[in-house]
Protein backbone atom coordinates (compact mmCIF):
# COMPACT_ATOMS: atom_id res chain seq x y z
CA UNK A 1 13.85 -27.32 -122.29
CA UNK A 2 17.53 -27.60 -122.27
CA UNK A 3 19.92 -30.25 -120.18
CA UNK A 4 21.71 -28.28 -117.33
CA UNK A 5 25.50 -29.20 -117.48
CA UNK A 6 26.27 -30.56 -114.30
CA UNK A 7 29.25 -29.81 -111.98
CA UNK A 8 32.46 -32.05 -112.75
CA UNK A 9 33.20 -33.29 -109.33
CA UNK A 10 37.16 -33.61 -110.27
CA UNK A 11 38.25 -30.02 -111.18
CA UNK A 12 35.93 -28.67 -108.49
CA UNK A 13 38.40 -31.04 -105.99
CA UNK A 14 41.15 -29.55 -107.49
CA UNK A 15 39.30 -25.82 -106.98
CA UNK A 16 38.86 -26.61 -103.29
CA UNK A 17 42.46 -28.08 -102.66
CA UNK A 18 43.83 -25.18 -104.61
CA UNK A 19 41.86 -22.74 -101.61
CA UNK A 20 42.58 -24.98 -98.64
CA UNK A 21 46.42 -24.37 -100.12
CA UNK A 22 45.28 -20.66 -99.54
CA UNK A 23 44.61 -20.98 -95.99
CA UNK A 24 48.46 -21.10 -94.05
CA UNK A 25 49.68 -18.50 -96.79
CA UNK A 26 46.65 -16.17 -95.23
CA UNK A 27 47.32 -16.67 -91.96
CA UNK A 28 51.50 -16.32 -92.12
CA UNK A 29 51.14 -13.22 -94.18
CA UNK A 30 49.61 -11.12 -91.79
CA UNK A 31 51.62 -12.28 -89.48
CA UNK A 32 54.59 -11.91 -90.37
CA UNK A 33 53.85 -8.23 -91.67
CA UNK A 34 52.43 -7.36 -87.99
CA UNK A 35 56.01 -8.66 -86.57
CA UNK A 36 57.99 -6.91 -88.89
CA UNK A 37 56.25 -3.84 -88.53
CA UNK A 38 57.50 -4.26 -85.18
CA UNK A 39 61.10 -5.05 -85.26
CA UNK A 40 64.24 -3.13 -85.58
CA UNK A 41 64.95 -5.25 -89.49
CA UNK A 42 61.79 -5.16 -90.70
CA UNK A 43 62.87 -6.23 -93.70
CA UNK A 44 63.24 -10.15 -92.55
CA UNK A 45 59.72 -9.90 -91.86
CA UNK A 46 57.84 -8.23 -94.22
CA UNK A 47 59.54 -9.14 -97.43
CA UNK A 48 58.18 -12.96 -96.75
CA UNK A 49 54.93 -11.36 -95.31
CA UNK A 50 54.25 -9.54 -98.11
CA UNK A 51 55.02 -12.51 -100.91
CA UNK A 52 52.92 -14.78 -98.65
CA UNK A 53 49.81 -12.52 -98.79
CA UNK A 54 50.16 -11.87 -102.77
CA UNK A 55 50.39 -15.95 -102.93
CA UNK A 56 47.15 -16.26 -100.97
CA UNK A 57 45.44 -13.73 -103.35
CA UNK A 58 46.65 -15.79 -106.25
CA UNK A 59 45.86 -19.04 -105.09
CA UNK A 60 42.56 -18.29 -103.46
CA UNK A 61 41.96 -16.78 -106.75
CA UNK A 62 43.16 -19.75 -108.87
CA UNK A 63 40.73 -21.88 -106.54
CA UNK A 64 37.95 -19.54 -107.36
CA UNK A 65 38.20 -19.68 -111.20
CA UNK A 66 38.67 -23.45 -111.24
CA UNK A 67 35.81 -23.90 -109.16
CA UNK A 68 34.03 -21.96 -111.38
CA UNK A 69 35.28 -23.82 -114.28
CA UNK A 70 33.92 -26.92 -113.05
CA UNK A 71 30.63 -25.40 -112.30
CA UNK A 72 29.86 -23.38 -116.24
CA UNK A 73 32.18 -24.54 -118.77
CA UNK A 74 30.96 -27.31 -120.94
CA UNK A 75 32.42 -30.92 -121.15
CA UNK A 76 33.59 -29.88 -124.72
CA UNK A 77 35.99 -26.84 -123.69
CA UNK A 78 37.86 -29.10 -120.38
């Protein structure tokens, strides 16, 4: 019976930081796309609303594959 790799607790720090980074960016996006739906220049509004969300995806994202990094990929490929 084979050795299960176990989890390197470093990179699956840096995988959690990298989502609690996510948090504020999904919170401001969807609200500042809810007040400049709203306003008269929506533009103000959304254009960081929108770039906010997208940066959420990515880092949530980013936290999601390092986590998963730390979890399956062998000593020998870090």
């Amino acid at each position: 019976m084979s050795e299960q790799p176990s989890t390197d607790r470093d990179v699956l720090s840096k995988g959690i930081k990298k989502l609690m980074l996510a948090i504020p960016f999904f919170i401001a996006g969807p609200i500042l796309i809810y007040i400049g739906a709203g306003s008269e220049h929506p533009i103000v509004f959304l254009m960081p609303g929108i770039a906010f969300a997208i940066l959420a995806v990515v880092f949530m994202y980013q936290g999601i594959q390092t986590i998963m990094d730390s979890m399956f990929k062998s000593t020998k490929t870090r």
